[in-house]
Protein backbone atom coordinates (compact mmCIF):
# COMPACT_ATOMS: atom_id res chain seq x y z
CA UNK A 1 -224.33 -13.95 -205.20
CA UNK A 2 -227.45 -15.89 -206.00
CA UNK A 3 -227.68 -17.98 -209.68
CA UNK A 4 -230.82 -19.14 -211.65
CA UNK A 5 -229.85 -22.17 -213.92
CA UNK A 6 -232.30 -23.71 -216.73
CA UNK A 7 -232.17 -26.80 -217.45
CA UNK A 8 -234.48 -28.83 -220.36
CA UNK A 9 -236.50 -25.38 -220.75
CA UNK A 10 -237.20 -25.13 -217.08
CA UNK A 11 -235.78 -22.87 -214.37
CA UNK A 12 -234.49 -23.28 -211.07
CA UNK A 13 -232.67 -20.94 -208.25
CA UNK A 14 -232.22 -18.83 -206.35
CA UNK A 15 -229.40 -20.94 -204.92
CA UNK A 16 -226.14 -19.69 -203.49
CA UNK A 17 -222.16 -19.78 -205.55
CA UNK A 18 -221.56 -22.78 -203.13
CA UNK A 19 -224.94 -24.77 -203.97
CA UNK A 20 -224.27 -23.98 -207.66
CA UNK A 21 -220.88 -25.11 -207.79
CA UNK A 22 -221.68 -28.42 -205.91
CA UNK A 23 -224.55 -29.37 -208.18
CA UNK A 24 -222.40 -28.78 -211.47
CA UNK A 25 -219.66 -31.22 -209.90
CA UNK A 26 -222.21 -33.54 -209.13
CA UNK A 27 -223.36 -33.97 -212.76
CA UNK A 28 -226.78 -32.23 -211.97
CA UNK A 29 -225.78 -28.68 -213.97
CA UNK A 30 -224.17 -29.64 -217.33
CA UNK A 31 -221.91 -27.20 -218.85
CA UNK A 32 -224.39 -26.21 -221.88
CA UNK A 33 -227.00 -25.77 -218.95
CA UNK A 34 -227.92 -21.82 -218.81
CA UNK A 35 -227.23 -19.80 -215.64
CA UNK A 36 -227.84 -16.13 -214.83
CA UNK A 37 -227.39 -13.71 -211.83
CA UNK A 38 -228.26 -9.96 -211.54
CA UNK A 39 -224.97 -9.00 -212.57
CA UNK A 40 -225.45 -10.33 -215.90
CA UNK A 41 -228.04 -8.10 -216.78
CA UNK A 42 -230.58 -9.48 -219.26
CA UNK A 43 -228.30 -12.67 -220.48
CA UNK A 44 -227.86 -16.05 -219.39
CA UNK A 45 -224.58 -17.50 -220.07
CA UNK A 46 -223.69 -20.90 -220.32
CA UNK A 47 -222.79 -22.66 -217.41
CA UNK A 48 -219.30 -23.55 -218.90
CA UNK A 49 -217.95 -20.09 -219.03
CA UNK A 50 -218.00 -19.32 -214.93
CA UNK A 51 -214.92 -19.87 -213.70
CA UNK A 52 -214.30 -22.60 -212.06
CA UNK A 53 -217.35 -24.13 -211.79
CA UNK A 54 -216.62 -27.47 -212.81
CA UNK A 55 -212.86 -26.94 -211.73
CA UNK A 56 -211.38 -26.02 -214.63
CA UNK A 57 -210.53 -23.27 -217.04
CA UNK A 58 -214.26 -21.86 -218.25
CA UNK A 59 -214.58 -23.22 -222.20
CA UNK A 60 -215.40 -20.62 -224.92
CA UNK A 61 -219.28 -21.29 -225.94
CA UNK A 62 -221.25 -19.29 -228.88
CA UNK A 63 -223.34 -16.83 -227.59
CA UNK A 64 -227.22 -17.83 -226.49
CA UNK A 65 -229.81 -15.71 -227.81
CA UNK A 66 -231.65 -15.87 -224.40
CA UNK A 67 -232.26 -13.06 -222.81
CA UNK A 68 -234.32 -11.96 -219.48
CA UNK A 69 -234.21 -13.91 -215.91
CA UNK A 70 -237.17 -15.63 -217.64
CA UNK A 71 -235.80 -16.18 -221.72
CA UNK A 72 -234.40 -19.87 -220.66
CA UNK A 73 -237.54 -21.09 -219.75
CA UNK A 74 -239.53 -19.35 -222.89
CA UNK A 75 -239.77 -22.93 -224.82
CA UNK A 76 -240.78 -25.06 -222.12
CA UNK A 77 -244.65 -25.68 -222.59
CA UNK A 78 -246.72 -25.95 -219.39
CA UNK A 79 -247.07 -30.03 -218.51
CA UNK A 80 -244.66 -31.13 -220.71
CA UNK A 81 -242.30 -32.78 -218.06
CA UNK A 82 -242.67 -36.08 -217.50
CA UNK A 83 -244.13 -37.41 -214.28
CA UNK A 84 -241.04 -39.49 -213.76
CA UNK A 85 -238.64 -36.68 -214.40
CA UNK A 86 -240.98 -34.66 -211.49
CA UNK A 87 -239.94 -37.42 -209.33
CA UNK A 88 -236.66 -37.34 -209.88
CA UNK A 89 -236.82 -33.62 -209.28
CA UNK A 90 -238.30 -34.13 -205.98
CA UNK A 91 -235.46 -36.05 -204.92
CA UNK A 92 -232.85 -34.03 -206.46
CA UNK A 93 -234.53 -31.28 -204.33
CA UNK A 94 -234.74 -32.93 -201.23
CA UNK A 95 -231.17 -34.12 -201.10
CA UNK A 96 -229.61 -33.14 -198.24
CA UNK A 97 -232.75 -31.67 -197.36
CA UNK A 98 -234.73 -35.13 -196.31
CA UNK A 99 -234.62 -34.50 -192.28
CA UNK A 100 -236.00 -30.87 -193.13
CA UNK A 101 -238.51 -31.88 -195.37
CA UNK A 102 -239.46 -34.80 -192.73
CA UNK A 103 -239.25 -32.47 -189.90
CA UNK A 104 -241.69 -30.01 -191.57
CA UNK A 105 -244.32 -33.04 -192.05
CA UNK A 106 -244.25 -34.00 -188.46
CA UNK A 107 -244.89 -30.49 -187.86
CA UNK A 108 -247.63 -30.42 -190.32
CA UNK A 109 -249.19 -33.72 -188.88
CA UNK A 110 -248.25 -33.56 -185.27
CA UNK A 111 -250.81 -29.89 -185.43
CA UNK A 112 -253.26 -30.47 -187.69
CA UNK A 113 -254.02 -33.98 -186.08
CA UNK A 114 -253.10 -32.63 -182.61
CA UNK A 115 -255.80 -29.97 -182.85
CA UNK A 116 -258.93 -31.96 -183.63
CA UNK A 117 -258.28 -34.37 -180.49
CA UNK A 118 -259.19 -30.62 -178.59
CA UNK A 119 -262.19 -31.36 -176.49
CA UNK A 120 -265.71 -29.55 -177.71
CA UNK A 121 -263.99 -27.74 -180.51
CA UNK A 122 -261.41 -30.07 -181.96
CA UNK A 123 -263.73 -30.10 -184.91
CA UNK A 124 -263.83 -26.70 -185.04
CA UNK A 125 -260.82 -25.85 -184.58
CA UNK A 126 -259.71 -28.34 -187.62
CA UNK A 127 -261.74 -27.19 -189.96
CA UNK A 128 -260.48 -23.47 -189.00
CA UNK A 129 -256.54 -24.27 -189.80
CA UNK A 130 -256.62 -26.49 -192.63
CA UNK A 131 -256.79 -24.19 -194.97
CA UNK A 132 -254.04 -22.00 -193.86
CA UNK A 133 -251.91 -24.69 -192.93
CA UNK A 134 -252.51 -26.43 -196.62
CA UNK A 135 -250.81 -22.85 -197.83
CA UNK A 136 -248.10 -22.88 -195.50
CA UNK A 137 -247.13 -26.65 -196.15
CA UNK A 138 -247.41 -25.49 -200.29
CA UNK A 139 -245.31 -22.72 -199.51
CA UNK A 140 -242.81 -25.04 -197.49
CA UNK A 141 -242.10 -27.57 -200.27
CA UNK A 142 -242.31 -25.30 -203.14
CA UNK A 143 -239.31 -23.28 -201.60
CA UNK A 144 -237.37 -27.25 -201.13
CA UNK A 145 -238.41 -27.67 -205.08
CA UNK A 146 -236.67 -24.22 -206.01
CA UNK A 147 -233.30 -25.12 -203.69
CA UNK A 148 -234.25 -21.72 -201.68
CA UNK A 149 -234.08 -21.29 -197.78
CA UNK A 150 -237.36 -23.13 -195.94
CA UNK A 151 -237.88 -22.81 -192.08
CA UNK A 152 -240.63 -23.18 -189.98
CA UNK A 153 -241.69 -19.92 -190.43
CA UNK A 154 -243.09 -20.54 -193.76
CA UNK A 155 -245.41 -23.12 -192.45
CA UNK A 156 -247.42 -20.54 -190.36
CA UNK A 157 -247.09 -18.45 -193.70
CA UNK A 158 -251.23 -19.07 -193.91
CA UNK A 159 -252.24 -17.92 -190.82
CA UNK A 160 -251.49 -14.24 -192.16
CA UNK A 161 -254.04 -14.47 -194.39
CA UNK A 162 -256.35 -16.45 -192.29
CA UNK A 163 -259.60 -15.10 -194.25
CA UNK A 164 -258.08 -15.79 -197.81
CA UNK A 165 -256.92 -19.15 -196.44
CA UNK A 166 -259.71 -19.93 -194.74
CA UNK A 167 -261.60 -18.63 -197.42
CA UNK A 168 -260.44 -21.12 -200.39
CA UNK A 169 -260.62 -24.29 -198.38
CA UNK A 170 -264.31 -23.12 -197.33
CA UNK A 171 -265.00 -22.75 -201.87
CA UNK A 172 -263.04 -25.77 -202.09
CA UNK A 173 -264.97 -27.83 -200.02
CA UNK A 174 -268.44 -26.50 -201.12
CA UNK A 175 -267.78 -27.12 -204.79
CA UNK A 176 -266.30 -30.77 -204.80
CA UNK A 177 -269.41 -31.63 -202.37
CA UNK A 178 -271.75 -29.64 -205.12
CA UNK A 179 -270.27 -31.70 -207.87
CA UNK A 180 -270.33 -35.18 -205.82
CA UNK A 181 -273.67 -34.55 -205.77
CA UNK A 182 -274.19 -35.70 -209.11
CA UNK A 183 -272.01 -38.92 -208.73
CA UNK A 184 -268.34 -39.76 -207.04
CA UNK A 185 -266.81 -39.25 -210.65
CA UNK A 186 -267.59 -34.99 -211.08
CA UNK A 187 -266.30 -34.34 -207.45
CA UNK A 188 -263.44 -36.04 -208.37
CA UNK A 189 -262.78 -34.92 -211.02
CA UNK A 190 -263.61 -31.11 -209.26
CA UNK A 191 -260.66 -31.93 -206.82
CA UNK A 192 -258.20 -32.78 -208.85
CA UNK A 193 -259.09 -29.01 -210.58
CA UNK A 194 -258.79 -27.11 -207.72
CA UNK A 195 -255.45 -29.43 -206.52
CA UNK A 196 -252.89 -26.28 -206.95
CA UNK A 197 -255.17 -23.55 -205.43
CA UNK A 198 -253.19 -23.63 -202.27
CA UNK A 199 -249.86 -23.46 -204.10
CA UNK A 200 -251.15 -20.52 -205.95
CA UNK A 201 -252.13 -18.95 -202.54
CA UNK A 202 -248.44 -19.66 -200.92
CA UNK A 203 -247.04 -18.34 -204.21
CA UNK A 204 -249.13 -14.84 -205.01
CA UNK A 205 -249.73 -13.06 -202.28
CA UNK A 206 -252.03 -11.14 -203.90
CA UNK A 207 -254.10 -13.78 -204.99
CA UNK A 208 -257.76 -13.90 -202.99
CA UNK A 209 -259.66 -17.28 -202.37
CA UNK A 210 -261.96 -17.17 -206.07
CA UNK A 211 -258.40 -16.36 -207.90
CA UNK A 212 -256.78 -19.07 -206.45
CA UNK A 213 -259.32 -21.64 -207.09
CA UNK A 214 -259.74 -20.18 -211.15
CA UNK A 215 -256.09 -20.08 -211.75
CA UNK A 216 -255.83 -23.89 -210.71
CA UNK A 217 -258.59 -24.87 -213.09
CA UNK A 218 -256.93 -23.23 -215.39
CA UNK A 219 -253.46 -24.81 -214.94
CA UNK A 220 -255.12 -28.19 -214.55
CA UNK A 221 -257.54 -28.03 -218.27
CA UNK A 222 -256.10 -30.89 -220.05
CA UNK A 223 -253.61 -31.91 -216.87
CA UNK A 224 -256.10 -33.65 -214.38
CA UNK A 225 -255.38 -37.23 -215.54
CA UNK A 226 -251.21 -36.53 -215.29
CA UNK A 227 -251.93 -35.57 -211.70
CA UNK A 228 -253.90 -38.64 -211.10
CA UNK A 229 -250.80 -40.82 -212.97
CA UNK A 230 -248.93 -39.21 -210.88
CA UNK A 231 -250.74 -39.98 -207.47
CA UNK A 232 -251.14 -43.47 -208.65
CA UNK A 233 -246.88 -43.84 -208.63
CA UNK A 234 -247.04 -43.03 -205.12
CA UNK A 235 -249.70 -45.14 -204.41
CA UNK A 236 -247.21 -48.25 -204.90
CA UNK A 237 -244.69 -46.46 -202.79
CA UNK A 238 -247.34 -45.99 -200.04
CA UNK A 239 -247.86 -49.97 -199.61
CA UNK A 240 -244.34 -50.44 -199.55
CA UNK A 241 -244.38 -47.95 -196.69
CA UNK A 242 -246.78 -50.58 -194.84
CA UNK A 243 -244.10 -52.85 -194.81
CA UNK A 244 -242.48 -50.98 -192.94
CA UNK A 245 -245.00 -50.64 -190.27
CA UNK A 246 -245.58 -46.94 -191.45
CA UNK A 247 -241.89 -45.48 -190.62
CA UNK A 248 -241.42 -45.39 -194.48
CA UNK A 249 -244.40 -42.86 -194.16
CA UNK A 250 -242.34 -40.37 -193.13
CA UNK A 251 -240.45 -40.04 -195.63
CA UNK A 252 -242.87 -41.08 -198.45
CA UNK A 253 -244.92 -37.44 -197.03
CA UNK A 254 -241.80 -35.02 -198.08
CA UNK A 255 -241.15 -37.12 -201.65
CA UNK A 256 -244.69 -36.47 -202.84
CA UNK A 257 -244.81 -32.91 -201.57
CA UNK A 258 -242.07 -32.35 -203.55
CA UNK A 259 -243.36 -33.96 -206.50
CA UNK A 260 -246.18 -31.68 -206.13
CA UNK A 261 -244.77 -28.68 -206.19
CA UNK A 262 -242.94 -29.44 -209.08
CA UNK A 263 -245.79 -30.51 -210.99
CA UNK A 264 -247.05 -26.82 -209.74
CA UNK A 265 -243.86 -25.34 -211.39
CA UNK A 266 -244.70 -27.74 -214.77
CA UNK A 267 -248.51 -26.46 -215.12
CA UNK A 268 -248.43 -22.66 -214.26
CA UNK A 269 -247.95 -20.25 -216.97
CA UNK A 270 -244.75 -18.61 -217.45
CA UNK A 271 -244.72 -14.99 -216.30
C-alpha cells in the first residue's frame, strides 16, 4: 500500500507501509501529521489513527475537513518554506539514500565531462546532451525529494525527448546570452528565471521546450532572490568542501540537488 503524508501544508509520498512507519518512529511524521492512501477515498486521516504506526493503540482524533489526495496541501502558499527548512528536507530525503544520490552524480559527471574530452566532437557532443541529461538529473533528485523509487534509468529519462530537451537548453542559452547583452546583471537575473525549466520538463511530460521555460518564470516572479539565498548557503559549504581536497564535493553535489528540487516542490502551483 502506498501513503501520502502532509506535513506544515506540504505533501510528500508515495512511500511504502514500511517507509511510513519508520519515519513516524523516527519523529519525522507526528501523529496530527495527515496521511492518505487510495483506500481512503477522498479523506486524509490523521496519522494517529493507523494502527500501529507509532506502536501503539491508534488515538481517537476529530475529524479533518480535508479532503482530496491534494486538500492537505490547499493552504500552503507557493515559496513560503523557508530555505533552511528546504535544507533540512534535502537531508531528510537523502537519508539512507546518500550513496544513491552520490552514485547518480558520478554518473552525471563522469558522462557529461567524459563526453567533451571526445576528440573533434567533444564539443559537440556536449552541447548535444546537456540538456537532456539536466532533465534526467531533475527527474533523479526530485523522485529522492518525494521518498519514491530512483534508478539509473531515470537519468537517461531526457534522452527520450531528445528534441524537447535539446530544445529548452538551446532557448535557455539564447535568452540569458540576449539579456547579458545588456550587462552581467539581466542575464543573471534571466537564469535564475528559467532555473526550474528542466524540473518542469522531468516532471510534465507533456510539457514542450517554450512551456517549460514560461512555467519557470512564472514559478520564479517574486522567488529569484530566495533561490540566490539559497545558492549562497551552499556556497559556504562548497569551501568547506576544499578542505577537504574536493572529496566533500561529492557529497555537497546530491545535498544541493536535493535542495533544489524541493525548492521546485515550494514554487510550483498546486494542481
Amino acid at each position: 500500500m502506498q501513503w501520502h503524508y502532509a506535513k506544515q501544508g506540504q505533501q510528500f509520498g508515495p512511500v511504502d507501509e514500511d517507509e511510513l512507519r519508520r519515519l513516524a518512529q523516527q519523529g519525522q511524521i507526528a501523529p496530527d501529521d495527515l496521511v492518505w492512501n487510495p483506500a481512503l477515498g477522498d479523506k486524509w486521516v490523521a496519522a494517529a489513527s493507523v494502527e500501529k504506526l507509532f506502536g501503539a493503540a491508534p488515538t481517537r482524533t476529530p475529524p479533518h475537513p480535508a479532503a482530496g489526495p491534494q486538500a492537505a496541501a490547499a493552504p500552503r502558499t507557493p515559496g513560503g518554506t523557508h530555505n533552511r527548512d528546504l535544507m533540512r528536507m534535502a537531508r531528510e530525503s537523502l537519508r539512507g539514500r546518500w550513496g544513491l544520490g552520490v552514485g547518480m552524480m558520478v554518473l552525471y559527471m563522469l558522462i557529461t565531462v567524459g563526453v567533451s574530452f571526445i576528440p573533434l566532437v567533444g564539443s559537440v557532443a556536449s552541447l548535444l546532451i546537456t540538456g537532456p541529461m539536466a532533465v534526467g538529473l531533475c527527474l533523479v533528485f526530485l523522485t529522492i525529494a518525494r521518498r519514491s523509487a530512483a534508478d539509473i534509468g531515470q537519468m537517461f529519462h531526457g534522452f527520450a525527448r531528445f528534441g524537447t530537451a535539446l530544445g529548452a537548453y538551446l532557448l535557455m542559452v539564447l535568452f540569458i546570452v540576449l539579456w547579458s547583452l545588456l550587462l552581467i546583471i539581466p542575464g543573471l537575473i534571466a537564469s535564475y528565471a528559467y532555473a526550474m525549466t528542466f524540473f518542469v520538463l522531468a516532471d510534465d511530460p507533456a510539457a514542450g521546450p517554450r512551456e517549460a521555460i514560461t512555467r519557470s518564470k512564472e514559478m520564479m516572479r517574486g522567488n529569484k532572490w530566495k533561490l540566490f539565498c539559497l545558492c549562497w548557503r551552499f556556497f559556504w559549504w562548497a569551501l568547506l568542501c576544499v578542505l577537504t581536497l574536493g572529496i566533500g564535493y561529492l557529497w555537497l553535489g546530491p545535498y544541493m540537488q536535493t535542495a533544489m528540487a524541493h525548492f521546485y516542490e515550494d514554487v510550483r502551483p498546486q494542481s
